[in-house]
C-alpha atoms as a PDB file:
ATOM      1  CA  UNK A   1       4.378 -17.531   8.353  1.00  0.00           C
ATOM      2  CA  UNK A   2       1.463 -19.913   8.468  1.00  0.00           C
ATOM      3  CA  UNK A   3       0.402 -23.101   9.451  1.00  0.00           C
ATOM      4  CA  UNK A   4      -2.664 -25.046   7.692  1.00  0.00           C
ATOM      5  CA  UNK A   5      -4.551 -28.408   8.375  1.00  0.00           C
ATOM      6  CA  UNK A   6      -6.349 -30.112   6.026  1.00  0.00           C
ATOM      7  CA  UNK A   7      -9.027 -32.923   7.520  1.00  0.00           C
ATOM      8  CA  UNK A   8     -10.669 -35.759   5.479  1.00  0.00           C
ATOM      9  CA  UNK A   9     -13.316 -38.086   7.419  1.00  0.00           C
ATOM     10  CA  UNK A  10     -11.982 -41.822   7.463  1.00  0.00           C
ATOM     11  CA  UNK A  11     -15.499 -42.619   4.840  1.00  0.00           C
ATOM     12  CA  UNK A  12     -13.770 -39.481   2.277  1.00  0.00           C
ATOM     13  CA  UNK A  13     -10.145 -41.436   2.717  1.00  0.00           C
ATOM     14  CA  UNK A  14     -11.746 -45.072   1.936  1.00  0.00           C
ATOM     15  CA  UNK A  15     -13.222 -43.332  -1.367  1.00  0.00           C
ATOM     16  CA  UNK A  16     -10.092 -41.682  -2.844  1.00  0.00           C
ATOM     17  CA  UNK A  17      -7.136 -42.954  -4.367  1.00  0.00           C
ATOM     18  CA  UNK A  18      -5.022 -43.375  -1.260  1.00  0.00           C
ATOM     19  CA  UNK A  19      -8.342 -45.263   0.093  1.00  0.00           C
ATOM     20  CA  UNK A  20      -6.401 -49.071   0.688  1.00  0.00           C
ATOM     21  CA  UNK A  21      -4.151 -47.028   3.837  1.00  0.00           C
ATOM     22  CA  UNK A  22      -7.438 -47.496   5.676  1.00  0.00           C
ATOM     23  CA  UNK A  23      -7.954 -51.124   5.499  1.00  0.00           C
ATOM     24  CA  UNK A  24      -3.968 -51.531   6.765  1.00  0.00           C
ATOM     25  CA  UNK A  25      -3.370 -49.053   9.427  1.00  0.00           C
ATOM     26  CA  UNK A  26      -5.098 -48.367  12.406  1.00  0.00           C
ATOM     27  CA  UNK A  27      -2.913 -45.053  12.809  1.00  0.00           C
ATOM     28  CA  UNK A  28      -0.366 -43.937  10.991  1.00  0.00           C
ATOM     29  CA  UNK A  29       1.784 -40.624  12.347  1.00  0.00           C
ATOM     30  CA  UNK A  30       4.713 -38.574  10.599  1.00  0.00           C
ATOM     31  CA  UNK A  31       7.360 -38.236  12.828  1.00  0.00           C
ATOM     32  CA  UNK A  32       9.993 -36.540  10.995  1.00  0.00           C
ATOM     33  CA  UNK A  33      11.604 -36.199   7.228  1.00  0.00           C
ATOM     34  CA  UNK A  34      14.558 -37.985   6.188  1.00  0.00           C
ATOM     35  CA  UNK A  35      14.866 -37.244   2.986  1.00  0.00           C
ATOM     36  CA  UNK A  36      12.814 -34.628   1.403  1.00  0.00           C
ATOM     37  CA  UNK A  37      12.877 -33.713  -2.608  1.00  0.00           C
ATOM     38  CA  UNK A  38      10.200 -34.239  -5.545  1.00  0.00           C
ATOM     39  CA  UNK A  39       9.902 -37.867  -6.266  1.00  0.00           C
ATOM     40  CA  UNK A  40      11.974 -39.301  -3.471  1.00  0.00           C
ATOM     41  CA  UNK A  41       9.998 -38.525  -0.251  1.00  0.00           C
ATOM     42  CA  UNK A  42      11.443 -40.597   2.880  1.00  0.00           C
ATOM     43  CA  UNK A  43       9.882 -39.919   6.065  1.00  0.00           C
ATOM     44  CA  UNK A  44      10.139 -41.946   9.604  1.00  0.00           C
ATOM     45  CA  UNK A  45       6.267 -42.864  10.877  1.00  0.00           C
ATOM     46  CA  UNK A  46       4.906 -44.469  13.549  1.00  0.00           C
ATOM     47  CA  UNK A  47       2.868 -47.313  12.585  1.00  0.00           C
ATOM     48  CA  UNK A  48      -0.082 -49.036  14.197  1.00  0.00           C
ATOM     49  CA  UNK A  49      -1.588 -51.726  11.875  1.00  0.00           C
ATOM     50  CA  UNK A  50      -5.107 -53.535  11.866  1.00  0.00           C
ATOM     51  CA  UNK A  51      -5.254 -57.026  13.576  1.00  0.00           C
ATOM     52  CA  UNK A  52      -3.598 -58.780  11.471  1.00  0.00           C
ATOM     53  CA  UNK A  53      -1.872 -57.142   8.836  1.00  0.00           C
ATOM     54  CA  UNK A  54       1.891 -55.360   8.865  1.00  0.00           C
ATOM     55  CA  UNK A  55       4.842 -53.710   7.116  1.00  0.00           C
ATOM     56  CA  UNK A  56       4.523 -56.591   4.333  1.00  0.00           C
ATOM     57  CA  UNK A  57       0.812 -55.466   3.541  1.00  0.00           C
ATOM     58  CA  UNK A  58       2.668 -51.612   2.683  1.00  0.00           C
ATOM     59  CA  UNK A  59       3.066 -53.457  -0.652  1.00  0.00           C
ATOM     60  CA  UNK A  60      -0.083 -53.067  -1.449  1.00  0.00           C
ATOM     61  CA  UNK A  61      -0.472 -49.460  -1.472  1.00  0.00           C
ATOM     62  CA  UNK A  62       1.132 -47.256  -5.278  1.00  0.00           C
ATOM     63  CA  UNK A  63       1.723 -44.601  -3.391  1.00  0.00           C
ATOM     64  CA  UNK A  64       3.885 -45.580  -0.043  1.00  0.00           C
ATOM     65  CA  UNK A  65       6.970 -47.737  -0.015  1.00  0.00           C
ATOM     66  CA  UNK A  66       8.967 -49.736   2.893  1.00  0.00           C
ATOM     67  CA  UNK A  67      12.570 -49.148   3.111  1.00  0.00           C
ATOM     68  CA  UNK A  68      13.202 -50.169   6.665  1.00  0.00           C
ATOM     69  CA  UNK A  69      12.026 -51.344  10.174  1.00  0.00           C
ATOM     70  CA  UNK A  70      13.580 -49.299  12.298  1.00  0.00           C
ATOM     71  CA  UNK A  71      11.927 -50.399  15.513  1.00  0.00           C
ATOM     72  CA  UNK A  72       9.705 -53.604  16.235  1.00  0.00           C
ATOM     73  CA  UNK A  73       7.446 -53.620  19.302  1.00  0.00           C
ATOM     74  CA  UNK A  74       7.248 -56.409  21.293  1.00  0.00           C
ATOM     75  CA  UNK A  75       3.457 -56.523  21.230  1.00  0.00           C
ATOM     76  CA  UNK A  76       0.367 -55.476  19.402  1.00  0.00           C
ATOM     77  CA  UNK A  77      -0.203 -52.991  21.277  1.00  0.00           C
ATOM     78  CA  UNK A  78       2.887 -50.710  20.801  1.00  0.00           C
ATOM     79  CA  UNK A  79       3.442 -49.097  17.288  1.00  0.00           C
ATOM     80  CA  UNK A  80       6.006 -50.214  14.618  1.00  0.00           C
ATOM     81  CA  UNK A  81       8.605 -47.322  13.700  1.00  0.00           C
ATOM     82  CA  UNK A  82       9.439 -47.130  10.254  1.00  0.00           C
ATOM     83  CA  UNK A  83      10.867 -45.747   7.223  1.00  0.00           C
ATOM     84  CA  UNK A  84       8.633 -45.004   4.213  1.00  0.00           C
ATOM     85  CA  UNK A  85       8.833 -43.518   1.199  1.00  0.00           C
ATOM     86  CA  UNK A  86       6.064 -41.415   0.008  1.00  0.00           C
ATOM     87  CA  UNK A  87       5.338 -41.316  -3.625  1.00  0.00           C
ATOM     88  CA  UNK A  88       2.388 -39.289  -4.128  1.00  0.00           C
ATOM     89  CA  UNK A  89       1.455 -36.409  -6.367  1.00  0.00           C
ATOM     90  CA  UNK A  90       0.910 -34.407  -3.598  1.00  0.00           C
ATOM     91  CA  UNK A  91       3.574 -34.661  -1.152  1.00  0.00           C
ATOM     92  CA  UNK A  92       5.887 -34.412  -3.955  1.00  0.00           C
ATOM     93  CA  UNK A  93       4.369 -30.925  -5.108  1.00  0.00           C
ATOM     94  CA  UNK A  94       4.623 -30.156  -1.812  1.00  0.00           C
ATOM     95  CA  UNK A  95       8.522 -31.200  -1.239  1.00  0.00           C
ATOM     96  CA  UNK A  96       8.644 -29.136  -4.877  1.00  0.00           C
ATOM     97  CA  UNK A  97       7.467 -25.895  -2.925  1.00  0.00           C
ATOM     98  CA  UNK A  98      11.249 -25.923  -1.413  1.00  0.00           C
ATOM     99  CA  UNK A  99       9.157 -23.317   1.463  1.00  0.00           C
ATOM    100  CA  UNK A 100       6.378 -25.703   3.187  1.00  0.00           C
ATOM    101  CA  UNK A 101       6.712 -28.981   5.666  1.00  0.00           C
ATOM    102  CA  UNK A 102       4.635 -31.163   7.080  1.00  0.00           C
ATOM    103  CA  UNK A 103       4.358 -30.525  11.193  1.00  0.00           C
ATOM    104  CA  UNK A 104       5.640 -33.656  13.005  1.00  0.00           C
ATOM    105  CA  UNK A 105       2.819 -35.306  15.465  1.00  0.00           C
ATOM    106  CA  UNK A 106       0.104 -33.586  13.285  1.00  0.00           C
ATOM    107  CA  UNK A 107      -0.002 -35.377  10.179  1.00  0.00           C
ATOM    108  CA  UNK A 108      -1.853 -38.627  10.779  1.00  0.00           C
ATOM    109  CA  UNK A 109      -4.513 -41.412   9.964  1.00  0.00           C
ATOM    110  CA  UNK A 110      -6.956 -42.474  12.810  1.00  0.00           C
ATOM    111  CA  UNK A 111     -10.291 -43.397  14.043  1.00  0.00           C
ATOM    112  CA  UNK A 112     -11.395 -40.139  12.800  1.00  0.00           C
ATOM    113  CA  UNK A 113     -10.021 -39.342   9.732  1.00  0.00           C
ATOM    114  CA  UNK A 114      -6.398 -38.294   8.071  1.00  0.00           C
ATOM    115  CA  UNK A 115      -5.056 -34.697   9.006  1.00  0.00           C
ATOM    116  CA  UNK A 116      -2.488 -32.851   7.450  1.00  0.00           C
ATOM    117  CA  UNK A 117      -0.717 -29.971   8.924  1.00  0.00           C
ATOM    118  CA  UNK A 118       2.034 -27.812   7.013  1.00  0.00           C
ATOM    119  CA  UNK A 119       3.687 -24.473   7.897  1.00  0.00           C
ATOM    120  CA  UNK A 120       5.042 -22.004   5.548  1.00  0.00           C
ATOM    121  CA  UNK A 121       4.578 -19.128   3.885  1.00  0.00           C
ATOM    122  CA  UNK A 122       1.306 -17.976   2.789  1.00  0.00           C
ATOM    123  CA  UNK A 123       1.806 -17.678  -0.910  1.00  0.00           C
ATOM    124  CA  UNK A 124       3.255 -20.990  -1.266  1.00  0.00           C
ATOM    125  CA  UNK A 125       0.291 -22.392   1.278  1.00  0.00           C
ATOM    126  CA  UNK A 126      -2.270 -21.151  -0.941  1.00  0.00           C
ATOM    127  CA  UNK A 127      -0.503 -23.258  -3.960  1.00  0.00           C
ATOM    128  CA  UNK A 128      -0.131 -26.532  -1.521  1.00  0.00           C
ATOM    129  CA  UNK A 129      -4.280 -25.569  -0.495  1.00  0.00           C
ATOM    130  CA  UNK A 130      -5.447 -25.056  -4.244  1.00  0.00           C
ATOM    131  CA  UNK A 131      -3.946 -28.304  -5.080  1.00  0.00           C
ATOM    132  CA  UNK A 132      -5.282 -29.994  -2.435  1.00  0.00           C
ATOM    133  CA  UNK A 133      -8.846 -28.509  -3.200  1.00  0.00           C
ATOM    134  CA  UNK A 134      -7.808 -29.661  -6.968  1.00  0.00           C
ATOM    135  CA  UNK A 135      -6.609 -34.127  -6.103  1.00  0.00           C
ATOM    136  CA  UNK A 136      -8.875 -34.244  -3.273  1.00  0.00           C
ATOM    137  CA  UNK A 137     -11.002 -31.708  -1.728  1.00  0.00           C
ATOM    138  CA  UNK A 138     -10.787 -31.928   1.703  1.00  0.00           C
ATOM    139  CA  UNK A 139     -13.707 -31.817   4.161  1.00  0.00           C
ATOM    140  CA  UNK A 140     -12.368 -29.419   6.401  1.00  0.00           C
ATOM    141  CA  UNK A 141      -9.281 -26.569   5.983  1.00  0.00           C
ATOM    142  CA  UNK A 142      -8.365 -24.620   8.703  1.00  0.00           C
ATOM    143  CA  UNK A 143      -5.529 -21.635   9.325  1.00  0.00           C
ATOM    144  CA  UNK A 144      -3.081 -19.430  11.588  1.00  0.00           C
ATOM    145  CA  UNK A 145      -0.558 -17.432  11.633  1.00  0.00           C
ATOM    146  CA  UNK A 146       2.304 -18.550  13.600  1.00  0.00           C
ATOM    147  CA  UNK A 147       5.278 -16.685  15.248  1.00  0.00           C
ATOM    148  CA  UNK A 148       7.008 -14.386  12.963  1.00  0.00           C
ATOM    149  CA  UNK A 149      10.911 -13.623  13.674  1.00  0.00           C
ATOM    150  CA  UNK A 150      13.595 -11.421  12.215  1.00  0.00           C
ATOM    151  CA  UNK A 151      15.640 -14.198  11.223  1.00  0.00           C
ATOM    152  CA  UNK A 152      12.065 -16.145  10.089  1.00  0.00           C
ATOM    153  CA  UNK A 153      12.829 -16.499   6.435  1.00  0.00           C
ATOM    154  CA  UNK A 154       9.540 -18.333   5.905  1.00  0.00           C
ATOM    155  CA  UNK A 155       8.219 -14.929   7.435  1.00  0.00           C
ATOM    156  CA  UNK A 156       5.341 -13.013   5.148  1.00  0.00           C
ATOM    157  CA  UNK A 157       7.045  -9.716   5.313  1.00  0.00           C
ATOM    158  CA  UNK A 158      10.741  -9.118   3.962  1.00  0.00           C
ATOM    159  CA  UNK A 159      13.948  -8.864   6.410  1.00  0.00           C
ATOM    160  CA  UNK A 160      13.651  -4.684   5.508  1.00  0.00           C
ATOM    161  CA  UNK A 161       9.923  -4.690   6.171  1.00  0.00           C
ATOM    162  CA  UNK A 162      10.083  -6.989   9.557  1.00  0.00           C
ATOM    163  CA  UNK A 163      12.840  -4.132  11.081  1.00  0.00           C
ATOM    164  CA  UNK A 164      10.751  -1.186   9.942  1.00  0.00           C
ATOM    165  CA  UNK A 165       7.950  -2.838  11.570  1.00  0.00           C
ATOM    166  CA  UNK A 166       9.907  -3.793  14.907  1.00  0.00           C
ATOM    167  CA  UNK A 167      11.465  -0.430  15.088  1.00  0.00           C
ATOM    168  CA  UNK A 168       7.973   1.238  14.679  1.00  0.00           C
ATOM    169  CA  UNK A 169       6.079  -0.733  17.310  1.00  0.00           C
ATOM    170  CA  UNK A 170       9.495  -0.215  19.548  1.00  0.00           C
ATOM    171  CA  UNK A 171       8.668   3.430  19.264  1.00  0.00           C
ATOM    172  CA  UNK A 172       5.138   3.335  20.008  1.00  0.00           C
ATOM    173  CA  UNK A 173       3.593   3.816  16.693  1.00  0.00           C
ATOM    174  CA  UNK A 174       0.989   0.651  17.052  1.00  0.00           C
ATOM    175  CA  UNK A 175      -0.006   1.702  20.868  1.00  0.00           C
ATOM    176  CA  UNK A 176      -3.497   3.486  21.507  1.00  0.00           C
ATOM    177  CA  UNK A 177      -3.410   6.149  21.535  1.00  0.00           C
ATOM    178  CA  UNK A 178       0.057   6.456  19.457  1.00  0.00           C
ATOM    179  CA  UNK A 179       3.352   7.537  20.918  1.00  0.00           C
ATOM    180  CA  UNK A 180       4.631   8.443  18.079  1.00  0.00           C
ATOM    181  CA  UNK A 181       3.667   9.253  14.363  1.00  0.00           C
ATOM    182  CA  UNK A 182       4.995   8.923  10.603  1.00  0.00           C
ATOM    183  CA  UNK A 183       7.060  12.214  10.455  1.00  0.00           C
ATOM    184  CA  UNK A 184       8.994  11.070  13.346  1.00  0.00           C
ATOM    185  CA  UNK A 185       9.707   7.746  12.221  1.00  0.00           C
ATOM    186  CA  UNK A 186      10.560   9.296   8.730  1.00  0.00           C
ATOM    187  CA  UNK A 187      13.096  11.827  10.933  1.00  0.00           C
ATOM    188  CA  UNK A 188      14.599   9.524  13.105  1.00  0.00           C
ATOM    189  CA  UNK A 189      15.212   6.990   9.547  1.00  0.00           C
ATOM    190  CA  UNK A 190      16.311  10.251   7.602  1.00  0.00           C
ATOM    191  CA  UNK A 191      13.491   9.050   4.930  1.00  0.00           C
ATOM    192  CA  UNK A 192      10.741  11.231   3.057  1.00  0.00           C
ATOM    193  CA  UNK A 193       7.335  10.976   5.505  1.00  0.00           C
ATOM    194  CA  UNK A 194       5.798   9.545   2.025  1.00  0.00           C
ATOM    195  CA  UNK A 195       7.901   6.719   1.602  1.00  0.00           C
ATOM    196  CA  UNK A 196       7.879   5.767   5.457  1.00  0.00           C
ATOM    197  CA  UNK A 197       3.617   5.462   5.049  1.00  0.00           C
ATOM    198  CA  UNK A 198       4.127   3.198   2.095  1.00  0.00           C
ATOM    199  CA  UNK A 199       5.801   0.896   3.320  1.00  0.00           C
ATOM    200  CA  UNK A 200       4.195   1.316   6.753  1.00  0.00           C
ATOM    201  CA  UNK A 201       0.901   0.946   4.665  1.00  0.00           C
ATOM    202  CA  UNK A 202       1.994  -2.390   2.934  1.00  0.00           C
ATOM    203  CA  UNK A 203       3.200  -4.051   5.849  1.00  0.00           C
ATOM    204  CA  UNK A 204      -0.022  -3.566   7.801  1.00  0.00           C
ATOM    205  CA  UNK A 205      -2.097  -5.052   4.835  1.00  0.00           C
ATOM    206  CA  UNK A 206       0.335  -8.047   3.982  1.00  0.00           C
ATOM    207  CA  UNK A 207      -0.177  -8.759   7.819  1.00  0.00           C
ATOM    208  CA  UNK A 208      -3.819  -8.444   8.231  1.00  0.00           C
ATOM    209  CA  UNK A 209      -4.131 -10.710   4.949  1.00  0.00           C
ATOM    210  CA  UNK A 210      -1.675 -13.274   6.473  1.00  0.00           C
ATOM    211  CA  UNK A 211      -3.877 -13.087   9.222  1.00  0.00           C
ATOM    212  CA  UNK A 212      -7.638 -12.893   8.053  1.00  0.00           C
ATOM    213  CA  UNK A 213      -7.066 -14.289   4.306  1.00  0.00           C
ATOM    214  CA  UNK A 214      -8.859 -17.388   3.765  1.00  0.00           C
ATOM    215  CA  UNK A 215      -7.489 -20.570   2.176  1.00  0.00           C
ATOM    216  CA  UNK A 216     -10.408 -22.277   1.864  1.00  0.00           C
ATOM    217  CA  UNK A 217     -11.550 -21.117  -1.629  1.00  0.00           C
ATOM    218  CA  UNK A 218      -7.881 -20.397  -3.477  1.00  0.00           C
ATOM    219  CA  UNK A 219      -8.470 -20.166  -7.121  1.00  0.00           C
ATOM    220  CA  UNK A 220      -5.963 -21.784  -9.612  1.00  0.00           C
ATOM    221  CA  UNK A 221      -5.550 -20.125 -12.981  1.00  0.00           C
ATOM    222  CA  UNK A 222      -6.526 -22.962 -15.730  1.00  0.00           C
ATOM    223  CA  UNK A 223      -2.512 -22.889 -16.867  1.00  0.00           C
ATOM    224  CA  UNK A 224      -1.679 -23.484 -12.840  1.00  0.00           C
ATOM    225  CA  UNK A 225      -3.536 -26.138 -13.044  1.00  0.00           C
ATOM    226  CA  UNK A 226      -2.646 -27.565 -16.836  1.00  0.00           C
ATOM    227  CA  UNK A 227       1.138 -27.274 -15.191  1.00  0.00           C
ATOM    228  CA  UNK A 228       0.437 -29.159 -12.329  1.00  0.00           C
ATOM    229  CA  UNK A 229      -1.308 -32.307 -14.194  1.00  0.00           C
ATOM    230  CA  UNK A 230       1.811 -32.449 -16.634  1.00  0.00           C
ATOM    231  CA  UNK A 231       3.895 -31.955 -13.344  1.00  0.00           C
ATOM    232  CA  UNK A 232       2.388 -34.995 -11.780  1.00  0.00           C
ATOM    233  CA  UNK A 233       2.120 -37.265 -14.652  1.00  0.00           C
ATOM    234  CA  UNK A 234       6.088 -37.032 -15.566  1.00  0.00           C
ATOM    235  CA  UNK A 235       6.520 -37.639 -12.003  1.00  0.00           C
ATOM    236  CA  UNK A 236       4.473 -40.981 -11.944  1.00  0.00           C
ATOM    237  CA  UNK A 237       6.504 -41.908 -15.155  1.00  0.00           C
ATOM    238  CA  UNK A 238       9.444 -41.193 -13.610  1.00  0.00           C
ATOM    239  CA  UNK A 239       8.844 -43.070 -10.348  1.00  0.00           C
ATOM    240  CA  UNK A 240       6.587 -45.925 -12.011  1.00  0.00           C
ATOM    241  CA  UNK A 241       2.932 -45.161 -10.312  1.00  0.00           C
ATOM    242  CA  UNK A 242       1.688 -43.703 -13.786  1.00  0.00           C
ATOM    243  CA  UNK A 243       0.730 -47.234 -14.457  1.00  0.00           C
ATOM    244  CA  UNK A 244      -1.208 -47.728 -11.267  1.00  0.00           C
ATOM    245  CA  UNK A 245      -4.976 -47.869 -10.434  1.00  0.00           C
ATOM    246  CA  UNK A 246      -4.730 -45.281  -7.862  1.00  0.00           C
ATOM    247  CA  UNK A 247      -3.249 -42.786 -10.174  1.00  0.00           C
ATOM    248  CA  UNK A 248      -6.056 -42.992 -12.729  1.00  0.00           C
ATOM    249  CA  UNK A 249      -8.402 -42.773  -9.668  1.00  0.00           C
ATOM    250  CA  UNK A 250      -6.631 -39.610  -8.154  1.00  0.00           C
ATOM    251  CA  UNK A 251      -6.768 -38.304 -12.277  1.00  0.00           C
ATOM    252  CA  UNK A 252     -10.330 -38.704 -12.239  1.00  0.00           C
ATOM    253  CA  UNK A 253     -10.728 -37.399  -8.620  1.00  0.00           C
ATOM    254  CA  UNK A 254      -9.430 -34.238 -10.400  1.00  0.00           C
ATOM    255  CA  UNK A 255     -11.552 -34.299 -13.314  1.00  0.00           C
ATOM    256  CA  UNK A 256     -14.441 -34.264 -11.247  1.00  0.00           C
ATOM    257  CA  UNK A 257     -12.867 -31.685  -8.680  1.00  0.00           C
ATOM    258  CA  UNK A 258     -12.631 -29.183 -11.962  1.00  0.00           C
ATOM    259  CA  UNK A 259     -16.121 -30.025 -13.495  1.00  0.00           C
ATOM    260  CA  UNK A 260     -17.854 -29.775  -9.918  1.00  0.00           C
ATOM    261  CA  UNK A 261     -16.015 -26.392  -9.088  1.00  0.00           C
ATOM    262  CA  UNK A 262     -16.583 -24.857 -12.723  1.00  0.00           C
ATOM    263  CA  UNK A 263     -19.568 -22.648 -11.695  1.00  0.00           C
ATOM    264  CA  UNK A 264     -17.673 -21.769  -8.523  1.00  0.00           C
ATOM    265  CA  UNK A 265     -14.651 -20.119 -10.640  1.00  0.00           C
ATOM    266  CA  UNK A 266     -17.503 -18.294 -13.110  1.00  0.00           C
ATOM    267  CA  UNK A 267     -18.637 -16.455  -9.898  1.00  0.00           C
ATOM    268  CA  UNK A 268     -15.321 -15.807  -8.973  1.00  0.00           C
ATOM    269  CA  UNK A 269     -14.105 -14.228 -12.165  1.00  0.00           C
ATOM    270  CA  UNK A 270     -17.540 -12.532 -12.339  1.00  0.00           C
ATOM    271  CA  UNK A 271     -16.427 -10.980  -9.240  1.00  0.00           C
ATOM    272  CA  UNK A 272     -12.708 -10.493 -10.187  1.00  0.00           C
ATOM    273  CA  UNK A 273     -13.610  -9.362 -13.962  1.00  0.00           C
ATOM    274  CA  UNK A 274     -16.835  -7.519 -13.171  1.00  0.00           C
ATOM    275  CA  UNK A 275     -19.399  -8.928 -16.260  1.00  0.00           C
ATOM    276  CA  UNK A 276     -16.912  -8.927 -19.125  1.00  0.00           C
ATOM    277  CA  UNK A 277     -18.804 -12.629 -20.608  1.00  0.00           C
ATOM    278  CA  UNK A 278     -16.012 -13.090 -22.900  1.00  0.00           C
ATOM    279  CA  UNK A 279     -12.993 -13.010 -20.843  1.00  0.00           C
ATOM    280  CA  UNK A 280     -15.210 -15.071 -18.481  1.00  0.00           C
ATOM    281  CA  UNK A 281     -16.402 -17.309 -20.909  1.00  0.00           C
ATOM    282  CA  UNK A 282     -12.375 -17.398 -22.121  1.00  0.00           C
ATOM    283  CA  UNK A 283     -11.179 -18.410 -19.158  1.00  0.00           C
ATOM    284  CA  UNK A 284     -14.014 -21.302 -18.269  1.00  0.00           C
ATOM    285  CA  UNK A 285     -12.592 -23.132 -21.779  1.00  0.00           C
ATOM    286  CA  UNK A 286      -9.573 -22.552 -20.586  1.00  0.00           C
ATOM    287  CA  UNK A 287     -11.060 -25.171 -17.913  1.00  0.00           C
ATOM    288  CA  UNK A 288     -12.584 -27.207 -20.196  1.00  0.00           C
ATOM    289  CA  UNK A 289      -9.870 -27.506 -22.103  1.00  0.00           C
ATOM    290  CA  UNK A 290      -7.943 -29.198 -19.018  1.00  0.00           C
ATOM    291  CA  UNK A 291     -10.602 -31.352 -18.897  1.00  0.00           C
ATOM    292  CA  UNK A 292      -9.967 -32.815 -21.965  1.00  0.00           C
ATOM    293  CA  UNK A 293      -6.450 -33.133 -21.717  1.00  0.00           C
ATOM    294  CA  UNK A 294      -7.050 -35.160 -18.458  1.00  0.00           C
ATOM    295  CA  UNK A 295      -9.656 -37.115 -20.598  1.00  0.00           C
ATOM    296  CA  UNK A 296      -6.965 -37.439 -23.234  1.00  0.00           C
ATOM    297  CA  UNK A 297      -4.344 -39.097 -20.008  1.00  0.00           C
ATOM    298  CA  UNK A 298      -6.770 -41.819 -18.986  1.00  0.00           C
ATOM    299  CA  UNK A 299      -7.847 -42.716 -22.306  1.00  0.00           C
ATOM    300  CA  UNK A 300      -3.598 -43.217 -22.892  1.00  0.00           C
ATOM    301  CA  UNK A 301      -3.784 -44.595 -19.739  1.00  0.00           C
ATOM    302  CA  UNK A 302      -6.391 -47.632 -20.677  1.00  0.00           C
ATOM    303  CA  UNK A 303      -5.135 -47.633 -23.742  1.00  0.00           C
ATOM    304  CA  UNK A 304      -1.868 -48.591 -22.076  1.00  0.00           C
ATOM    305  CA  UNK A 305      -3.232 -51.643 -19.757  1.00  0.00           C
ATOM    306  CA  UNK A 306      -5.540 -53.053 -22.469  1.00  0.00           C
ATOM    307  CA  UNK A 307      -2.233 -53.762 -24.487  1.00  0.00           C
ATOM    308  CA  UNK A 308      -0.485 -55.412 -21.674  1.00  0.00           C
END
């Protein structure tokens, strides 16, 4: 299992579509979920607002929602506890994982800027990461691997792989020099030596790339992404932001995300692909073609608030 942080500098935050939280809160902090599925987020935070504003001013954000004070301090100085609801394309794609969380005390808005930490596993943090590059690229992403267990189900390697692997190191296989060596773990499992060094051969790579893999630079096939967009606008339908300024900002936050990184993914599939130009060239229309269909949403979109 991992654990990943994303960091945005408080100037990034005021520019993107979540921007207003900084003119509100002096420090906002997660505490803990309450209720957690797409489209109905509800999460306990502890609030410390800007001379002069407070939970009424929550109004004015789309994407958070006050259901209830649940503590109020006596003075300025001590924070507000209360119960929000978060409806945001991201944390709902995230509660849609049904495999990452956010870490409570390490998702928060200060001074600084807003960090956001989530654990999981790393297949499903490299979707959360790539759609976090994709709505708002963060300035800084950082990684670990936490604590793996043999009851873990969040763990990277299987239940079958995690004993193999326990009853290997148990035996001395991992020490330097070894104690022991794949016949004799094949032996003492009554397995063929080859399939004991497959397995012992995948474990140790899906462990050094939980380890060492870098989420900085996940790439997003152009149908992840086209999925994703339709994802979040029938969610904003559903839960009424798809009218909202801040989700036409955060849709052309994306746009620009996509155009900026286009060259980025040609190197990468140049890389992937070797110098095949037309599957290359295939998949970068692929790209633009998402970039129309966004262009297609806002248009709607205007087309929609003109009339009203």
């Amino acid at each position: 299992m991992r654990e990943v942080t994303f960091f945005w500098k408080k100037n990034r935050v005021a520019q993107l579509d979540i921007g207003s939280v900084v003119t509100i809160f002096r420090r906002i902090e997660f505490l803990s979920y309450v209720k957690r599925v797409p489209k109905d987020v509800r999460c306990l935070m502890k609030c410390h607002f800007i001379e002069g504003k407070g939970p009424s001013d929550i109004a004015d954000l789309y994407f958070l929602e006050h259901l209830e004070t649940v503590v109020e301090p006596d003075n300025t100085d001590e924070p507000y506890i209360l119960m929000l609801r978060i409806n945001h394309s991201f944390s709902n794609m995230n509660a849609r994982t049904n495999g990452t969380s956010a870490v409570p005390g390490q998702c928060y808005l200060d001074g600084e800027g807003l960090r956001y930490t989530i654990q999981g596993p790393k297949l499903k943090l490299r979707l959360v990461s790539g759609l976090a590059r994709l709505i708002a690229k963060p300035d800084r992403i950082s990684a670990r691997s936490i604590h793996m267990s043999l009851n873990n189900q969040n763990a990277s390697l299987s239940p079958k792989q995690m004993k193999l692997a326990k009853f290997a190191y148990d035996n001395g296989y991992f020490d330097i020099p070894k104690r022991t060596r794949i016949s004799d773990l094949a032996d003492e499992l009554g397995l063929a030596r080859a399939t004991v060094s497959e397995h012992m051969a995948k474990i140790e790579s899906t462990v050094m790339s939980d380890m060492f893999s870098s989420l900085n630079n996940v790439y997003l096939s152009p149908e992840s992404i086209r999925d994703s967009i339709n994802t979040m606008v029938d969610e904003a339908q559903d839960i009424g932001t798809y009218g909202s300024d801040g989700f036409r900002q955060m849709m052309s936050q994306i746009r620009n995300n996509i155009q900026h990184e286009l060259p980025a993914k040609k190197l990468y599939l140049q890389k992937r692909l070797g110098n095949d130009e037309e599957l290359i060239e295939a998949s970068m229309e692929e790209h633009r073609h998402n970039l129309s269909h966004i262009d297609e949403i806002l248009r709607a979109k205007k087309s929609q608030t003109a009339a009203i």
